[in-house]
Protein backbone atom coordinates (compact mmCIF):
# COMPACT_ATOMS: atom_id res chain seq x y z
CA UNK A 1 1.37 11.96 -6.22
CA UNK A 2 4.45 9.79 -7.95
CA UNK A 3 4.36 6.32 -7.31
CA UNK A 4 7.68 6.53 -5.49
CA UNK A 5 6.03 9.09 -3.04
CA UNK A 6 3.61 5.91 -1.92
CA UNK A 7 5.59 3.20 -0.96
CA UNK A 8 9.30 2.57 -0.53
CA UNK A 9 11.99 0.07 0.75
CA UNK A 10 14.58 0.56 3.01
CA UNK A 11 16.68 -2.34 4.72
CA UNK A 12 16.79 0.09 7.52
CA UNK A 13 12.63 0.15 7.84
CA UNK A 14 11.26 -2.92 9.19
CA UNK A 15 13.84 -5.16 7.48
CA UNK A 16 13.17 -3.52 3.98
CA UNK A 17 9.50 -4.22 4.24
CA UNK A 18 7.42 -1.91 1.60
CA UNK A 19 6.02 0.67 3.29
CA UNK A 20 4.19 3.79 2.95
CA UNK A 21 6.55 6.80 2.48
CA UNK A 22 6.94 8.67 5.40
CA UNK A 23 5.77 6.02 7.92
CA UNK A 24 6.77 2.76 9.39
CA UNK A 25 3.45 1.24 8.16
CA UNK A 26 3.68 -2.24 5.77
CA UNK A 27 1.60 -2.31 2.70
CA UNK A 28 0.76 -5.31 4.15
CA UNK A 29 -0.68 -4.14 7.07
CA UNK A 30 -3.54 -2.01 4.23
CA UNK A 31 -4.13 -5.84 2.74
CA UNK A 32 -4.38 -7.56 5.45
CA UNK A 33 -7.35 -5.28 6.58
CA UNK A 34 -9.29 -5.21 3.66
CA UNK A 35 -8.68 -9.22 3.38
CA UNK A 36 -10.01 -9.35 6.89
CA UNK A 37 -13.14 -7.44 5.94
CA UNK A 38 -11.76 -4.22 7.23
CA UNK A 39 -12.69 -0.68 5.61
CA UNK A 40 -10.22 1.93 4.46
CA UNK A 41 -11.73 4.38 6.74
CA UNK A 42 -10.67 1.57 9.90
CA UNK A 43 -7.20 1.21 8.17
CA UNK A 44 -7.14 5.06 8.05
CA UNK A 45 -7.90 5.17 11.91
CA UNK A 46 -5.46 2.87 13.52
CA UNK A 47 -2.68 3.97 11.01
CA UNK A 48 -3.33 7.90 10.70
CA UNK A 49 0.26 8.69 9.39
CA UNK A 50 -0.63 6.88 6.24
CA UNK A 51 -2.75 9.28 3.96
CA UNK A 52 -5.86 8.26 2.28
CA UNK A 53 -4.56 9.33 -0.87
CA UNK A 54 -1.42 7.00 -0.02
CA UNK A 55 -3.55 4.41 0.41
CA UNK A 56 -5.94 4.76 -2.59
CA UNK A 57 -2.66 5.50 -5.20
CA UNK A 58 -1.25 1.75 -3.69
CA UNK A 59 -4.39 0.08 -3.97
CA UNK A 60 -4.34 1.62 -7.72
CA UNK A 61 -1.09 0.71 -8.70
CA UNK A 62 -1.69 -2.76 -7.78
CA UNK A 63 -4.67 -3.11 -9.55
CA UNK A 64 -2.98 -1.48 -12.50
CA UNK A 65 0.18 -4.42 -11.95
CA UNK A 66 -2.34 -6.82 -11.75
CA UNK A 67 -4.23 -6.03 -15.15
CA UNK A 68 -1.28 -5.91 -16.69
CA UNK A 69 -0.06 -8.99 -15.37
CA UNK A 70 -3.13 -10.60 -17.09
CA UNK A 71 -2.64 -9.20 -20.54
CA UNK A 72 0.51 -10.58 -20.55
CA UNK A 73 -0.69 -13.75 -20.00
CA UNK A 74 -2.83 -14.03 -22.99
């Protein structure tokens, strides 16, 4: 799945909030379960229009931004 099929911005969604394609659901809303201890599988269940593989390919790419970000800094 292309990155841009995982999350997008629209002024017209939520203010231009990221969220996953397809759905009114905030990225945020994904990291503020896991930061509140949350599984993927209880993310999955209260927001069943966003895909697990959606949710797996965002966590990716931000881990992938995120190493990157730290190579640079070297």
């Amino acid at each position: 799945m292309p990155r841009t099929d995982i999350i997008h911005s629209d002024p017209d969604i939520l203010g231009g909030k990221p969220v996953f394609v397809g759905t009114r659901v905030p990225l945020q809303a994904l990291l503020d379960y896991l930061e509140g201890g949350h599984t993927l599988n209880e993310f999955l269940a209260d927001f069943p229009s966003v895909s697990r593989d959606q949710a797996i390919r965002a966590l990716e790419h931000g881990t992938e931004l995120l190493v990157a970000a730290a190579r640079s800094d070297r």
